[in-house]
Protein backbone atom coordinates (compact mmCIF):
# COMPACT_ATOMS: atom_id res chain seq x y z
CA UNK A 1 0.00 0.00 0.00
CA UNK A 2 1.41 3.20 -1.00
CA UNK A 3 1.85 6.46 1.36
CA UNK A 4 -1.44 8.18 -0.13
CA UNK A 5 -3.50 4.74 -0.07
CA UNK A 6 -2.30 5.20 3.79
CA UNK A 7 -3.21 8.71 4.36
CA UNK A 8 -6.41 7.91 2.35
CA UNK A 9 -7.33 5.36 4.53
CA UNK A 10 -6.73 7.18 7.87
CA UNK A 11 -8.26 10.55 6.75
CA UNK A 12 -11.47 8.44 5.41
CA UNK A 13 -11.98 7.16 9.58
CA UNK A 14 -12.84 10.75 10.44
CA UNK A 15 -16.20 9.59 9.28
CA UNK A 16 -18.57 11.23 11.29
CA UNK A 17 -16.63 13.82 12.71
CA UNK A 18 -15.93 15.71 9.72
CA UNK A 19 -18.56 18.74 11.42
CA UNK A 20 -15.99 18.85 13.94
CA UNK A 21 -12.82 18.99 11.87
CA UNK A 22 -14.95 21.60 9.42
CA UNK A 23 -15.13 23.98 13.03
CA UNK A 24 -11.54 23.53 13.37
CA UNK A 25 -10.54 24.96 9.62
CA UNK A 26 -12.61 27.60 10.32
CA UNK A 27 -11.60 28.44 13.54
CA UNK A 28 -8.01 28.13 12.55
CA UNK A 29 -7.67 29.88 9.47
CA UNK A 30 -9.99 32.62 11.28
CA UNK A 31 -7.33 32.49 14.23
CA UNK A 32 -4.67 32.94 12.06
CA UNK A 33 -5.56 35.92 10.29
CA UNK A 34 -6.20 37.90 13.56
CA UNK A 35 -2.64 36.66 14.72
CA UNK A 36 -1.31 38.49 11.09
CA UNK A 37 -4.38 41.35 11.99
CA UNK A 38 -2.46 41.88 15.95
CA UNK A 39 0.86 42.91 14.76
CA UNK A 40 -0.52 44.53 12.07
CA UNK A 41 -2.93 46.61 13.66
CA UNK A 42 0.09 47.14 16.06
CA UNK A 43 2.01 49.24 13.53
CA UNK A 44 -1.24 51.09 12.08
CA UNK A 45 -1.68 52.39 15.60
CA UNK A 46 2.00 53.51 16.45
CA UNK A 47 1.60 55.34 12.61
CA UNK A 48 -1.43 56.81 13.54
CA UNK A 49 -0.23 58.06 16.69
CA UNK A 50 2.81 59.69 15.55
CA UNK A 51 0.39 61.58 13.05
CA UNK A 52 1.19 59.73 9.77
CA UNK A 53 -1.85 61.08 7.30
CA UNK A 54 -4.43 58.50 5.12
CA UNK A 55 -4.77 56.20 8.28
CA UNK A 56 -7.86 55.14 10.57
CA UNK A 57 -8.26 56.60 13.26
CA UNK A 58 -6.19 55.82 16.85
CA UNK A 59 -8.90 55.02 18.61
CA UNK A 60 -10.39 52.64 16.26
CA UNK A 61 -6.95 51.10 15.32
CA UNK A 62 -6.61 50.08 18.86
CA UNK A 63 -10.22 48.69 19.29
CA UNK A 64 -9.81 46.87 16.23
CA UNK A 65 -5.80 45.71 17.65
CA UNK A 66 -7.74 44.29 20.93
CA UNK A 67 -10.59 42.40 19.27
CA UNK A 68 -7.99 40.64 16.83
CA UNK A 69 -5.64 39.79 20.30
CA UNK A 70 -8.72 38.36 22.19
CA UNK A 71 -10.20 36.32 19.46
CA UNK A 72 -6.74 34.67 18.54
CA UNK A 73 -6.67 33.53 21.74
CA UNK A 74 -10.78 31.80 21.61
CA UNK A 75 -10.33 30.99 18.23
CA UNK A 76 -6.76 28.99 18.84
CA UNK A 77 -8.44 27.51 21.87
CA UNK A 78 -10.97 26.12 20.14
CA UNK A 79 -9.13 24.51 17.17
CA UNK A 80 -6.82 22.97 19.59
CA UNK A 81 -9.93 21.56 21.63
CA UNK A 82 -11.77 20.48 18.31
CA UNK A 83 -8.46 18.84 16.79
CA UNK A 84 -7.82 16.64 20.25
CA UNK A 85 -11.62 15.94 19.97
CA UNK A 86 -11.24 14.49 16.95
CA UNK A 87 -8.07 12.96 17.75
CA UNK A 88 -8.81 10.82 20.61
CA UNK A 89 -12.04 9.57 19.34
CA UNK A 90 -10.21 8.15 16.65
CA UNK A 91 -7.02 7.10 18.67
CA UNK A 92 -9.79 4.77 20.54
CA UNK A 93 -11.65 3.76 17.41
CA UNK A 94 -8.56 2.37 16.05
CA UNK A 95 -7.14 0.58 19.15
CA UNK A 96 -10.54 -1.25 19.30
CA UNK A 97 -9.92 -2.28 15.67
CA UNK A 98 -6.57 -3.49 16.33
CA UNK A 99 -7.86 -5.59 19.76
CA UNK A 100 -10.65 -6.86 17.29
CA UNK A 101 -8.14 -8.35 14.74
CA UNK A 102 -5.60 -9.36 17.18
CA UNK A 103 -8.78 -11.66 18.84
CA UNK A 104 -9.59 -12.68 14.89
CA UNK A 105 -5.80 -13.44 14.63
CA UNK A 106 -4.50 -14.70 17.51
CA UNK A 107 -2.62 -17.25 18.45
CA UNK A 108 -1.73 -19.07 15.15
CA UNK A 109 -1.06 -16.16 12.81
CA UNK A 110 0.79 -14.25 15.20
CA UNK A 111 3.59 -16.93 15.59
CA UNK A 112 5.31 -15.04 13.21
CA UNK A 113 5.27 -11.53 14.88
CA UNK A 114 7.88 -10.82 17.72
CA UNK A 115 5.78 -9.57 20.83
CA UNK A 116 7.88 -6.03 20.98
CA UNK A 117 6.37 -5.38 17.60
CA UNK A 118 2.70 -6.04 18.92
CA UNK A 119 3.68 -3.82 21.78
CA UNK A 120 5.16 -0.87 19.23
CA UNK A 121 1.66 -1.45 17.15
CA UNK A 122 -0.77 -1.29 20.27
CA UNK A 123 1.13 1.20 22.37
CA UNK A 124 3.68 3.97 20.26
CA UNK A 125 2.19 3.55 16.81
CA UNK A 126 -1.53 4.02 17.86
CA UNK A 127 -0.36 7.33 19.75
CA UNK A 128 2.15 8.72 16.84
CA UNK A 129 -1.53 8.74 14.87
CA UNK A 130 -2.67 11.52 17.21
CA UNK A 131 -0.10 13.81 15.68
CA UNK A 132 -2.14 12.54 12.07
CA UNK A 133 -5.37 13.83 13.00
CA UNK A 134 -4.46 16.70 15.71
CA UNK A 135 -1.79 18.53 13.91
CA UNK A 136 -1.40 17.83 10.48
CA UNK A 137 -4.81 17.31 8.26
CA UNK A 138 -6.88 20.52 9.81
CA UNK A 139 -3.24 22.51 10.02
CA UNK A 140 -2.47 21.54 6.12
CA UNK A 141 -5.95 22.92 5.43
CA UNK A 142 -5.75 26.23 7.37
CA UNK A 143 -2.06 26.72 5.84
CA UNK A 144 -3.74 26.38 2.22
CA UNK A 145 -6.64 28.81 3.18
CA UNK A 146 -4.12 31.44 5.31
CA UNK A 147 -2.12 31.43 2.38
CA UNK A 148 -4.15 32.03 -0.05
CA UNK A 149 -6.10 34.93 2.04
CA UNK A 150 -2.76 36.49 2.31
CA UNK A 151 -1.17 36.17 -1.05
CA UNK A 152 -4.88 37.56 -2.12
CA UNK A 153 -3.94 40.72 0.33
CA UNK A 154 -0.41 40.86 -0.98
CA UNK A 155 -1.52 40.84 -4.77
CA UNK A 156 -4.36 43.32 -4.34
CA UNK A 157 -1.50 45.84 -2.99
CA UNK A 158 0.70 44.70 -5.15
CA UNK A 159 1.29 42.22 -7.58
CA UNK A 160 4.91 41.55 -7.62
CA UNK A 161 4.11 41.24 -3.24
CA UNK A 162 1.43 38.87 -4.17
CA UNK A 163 4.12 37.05 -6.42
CA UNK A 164 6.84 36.77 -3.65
CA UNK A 165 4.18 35.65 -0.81
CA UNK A 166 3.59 32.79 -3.42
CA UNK A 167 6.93 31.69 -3.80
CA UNK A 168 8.24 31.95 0.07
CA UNK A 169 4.70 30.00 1.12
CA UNK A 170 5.23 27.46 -2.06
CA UNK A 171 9.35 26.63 -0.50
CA UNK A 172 8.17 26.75 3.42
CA UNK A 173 5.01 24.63 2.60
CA UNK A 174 5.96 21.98 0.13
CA UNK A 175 9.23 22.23 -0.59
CA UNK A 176 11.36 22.19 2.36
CA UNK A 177 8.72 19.13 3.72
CA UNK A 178 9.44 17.22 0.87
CA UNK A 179 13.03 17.66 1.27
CA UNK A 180 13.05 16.93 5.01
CA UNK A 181 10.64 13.67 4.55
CA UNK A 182 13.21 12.29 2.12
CA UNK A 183 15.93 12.89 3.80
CA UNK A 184 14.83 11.25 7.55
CA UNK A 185 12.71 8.60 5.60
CA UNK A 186 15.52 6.03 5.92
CA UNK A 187 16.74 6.90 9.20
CA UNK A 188 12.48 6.56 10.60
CA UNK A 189 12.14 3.25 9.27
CA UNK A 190 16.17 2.20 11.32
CA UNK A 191 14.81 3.81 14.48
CA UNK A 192 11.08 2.06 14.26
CA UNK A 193 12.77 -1.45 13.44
CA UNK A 194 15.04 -0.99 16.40
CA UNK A 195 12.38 0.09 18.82
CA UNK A 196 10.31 -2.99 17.97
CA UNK A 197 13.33 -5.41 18.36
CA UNK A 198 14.08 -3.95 21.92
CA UNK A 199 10.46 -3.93 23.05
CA UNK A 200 10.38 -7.39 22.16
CA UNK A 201 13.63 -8.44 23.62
CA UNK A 202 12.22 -6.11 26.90
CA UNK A 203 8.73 -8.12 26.65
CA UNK A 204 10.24 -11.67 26.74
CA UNK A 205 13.13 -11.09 29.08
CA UNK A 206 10.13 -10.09 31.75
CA UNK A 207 8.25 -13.03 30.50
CA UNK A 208 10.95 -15.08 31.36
CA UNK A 209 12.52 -13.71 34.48
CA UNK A 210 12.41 -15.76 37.83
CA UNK A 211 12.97 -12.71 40.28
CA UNK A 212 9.75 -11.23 38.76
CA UNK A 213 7.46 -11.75 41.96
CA UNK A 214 10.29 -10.19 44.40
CA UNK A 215 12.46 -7.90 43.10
CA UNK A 216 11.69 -4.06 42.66
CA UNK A 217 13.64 -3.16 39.45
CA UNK A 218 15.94 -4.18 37.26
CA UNK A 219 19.17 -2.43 38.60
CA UNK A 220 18.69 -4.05 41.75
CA UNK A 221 18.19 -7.49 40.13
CA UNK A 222 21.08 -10.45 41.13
CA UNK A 223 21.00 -11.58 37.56
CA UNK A 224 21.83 -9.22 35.03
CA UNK A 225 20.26 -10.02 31.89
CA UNK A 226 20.92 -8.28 29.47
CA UNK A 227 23.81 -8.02 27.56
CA UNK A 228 26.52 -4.84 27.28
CA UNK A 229 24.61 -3.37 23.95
CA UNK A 230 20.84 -3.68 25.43
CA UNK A 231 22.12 -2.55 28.68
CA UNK A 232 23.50 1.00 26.74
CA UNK A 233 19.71 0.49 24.52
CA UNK A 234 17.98 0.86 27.41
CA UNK A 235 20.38 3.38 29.56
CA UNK A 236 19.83 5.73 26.31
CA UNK A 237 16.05 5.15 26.89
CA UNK A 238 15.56 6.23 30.73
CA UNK A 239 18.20 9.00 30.21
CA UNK A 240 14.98 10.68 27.46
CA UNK A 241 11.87 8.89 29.52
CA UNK A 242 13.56 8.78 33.47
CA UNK A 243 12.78 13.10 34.16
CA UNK A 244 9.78 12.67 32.17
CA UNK A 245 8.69 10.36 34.41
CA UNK A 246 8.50 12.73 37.18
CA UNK A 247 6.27 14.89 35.16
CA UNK A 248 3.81 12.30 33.66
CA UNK A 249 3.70 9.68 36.87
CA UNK A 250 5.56 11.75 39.20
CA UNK A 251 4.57 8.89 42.45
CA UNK A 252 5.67 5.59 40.34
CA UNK A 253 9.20 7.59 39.35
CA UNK A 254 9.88 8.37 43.24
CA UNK A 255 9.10 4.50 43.72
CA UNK A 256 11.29 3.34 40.70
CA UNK A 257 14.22 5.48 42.11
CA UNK A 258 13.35 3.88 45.99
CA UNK A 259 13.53 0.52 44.69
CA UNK A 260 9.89 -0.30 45.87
């Protein structure tokens, strides 16, 4: 299946939702425009102040500046709260369509699959989808719509401005992604095959241990498992997820570095 069968696929399960993604467009390319307007509006008023003729008035420019700085703050709100909507519906959708063909599956055609890359499916791949449907199909369409208000502004002022807003949007929207995809597509697909083979190795080393109904954790175990290169594996591991710990599950993290 090819990357836009994928894409197709996933943006196809908003399904009934699509009233809520439609509020989060609007509210984002709306939000966007009065975060361009706040700035803006900024300027006009200095200009205005210091006496600069053909402009609005001061007192208008700065009820105008407000308005724009209070609604990008509801309207952002709200696109955030409509995107996560969206997003964890779907994140739970999904995982109950994954339990479903695991049950349909299991156990004989899943001799094949190591259980670290069950874990990596269930667990991290599930959750990298709420960056999918949170941040990236609502945000592509309020970039197209932003962008196209603005280079509309920029040509009607000017058409050579409207012309360079095209260009700088067309190399900061598509280019330099396409660029960047390439060039970490190879390096993605080492560090996803390397997570799965160390959740798996992780997975069956606890299936298999002997101290696991009396010992607290690992670095306090008498046998020492693992050998030199999964010991560094998972030392590289707790050295990103150990202080994030204390943040997330700050009471299991205090009992993890107690030993109970």
């Amino acid at each position: 299946m090819t990357k836009p069968q994928i894409m197709g696929r996933l943006v196809r399960l908003v399904g009934p939702l699509w009233g809520v993604m439609a509020l989060a467009i609007a509210a984002g390319i709306a939000g966007h425009l009065a975060a361009i307007a706040v700035p803006t509006l900024g300027v006009v008023a200095a200009l205005s102040a210091a006496g600069v003729a053909g402009l609005p008035a001061y007192a208008g420019v700065v009820c105008a500046f407000a308005v724009a700085a209070v609604a990008r703050g509801i309207l952002h709100y709200l696109e955030q709260i409509a995107n996560h909507y969206i997003a964890f519906k779907l994140l739970a959708r999904i995982r109950h369509q994954v339990f479903a063909a695991l049950r349909r599956l299991a156990p004989a055609k899943l001799s094949g699959r190591g259980a670290g890359d069950l874990i990596s499916v269930i667990t991290g791949d599930i959750e990298l989808l709420e960056v999918f449907y949170a941040h990236t199909i609502s945000p592509i369409v309020i970039a197209l719509g932003v962008s196209v208000a603005v280079i509309a502004l920029e040509f009607a002022l000017h058409p050579v401005f409207g012309a360079i807003a095209a260009v700088a949007f067309a190399v900061v929207g598509i280019v330099a992604p396409v660029v960047a995809s390439r060039a970490s597509g190879a390096s993605g697909k080492s560090f996803r095959d390397e997570l799965g083979s160390l959740d798996a190795f992780a997975a069956r080393r606890t299936e298999l241990c002997p101290h696991m109904a009396t010992k607290t954790s690992c670095n306090r175990c008498a046998t020492h498992c693992y050998p030199p290169a999964r010991q560094e594996q998972i030392r590289a591991v707790m050295r990103y997820a150990g202080p994030r710990m204390l943040l997330h599950h700050p009471i299991a993290a205090i009992r993890h570095l107690l030993g109970r």
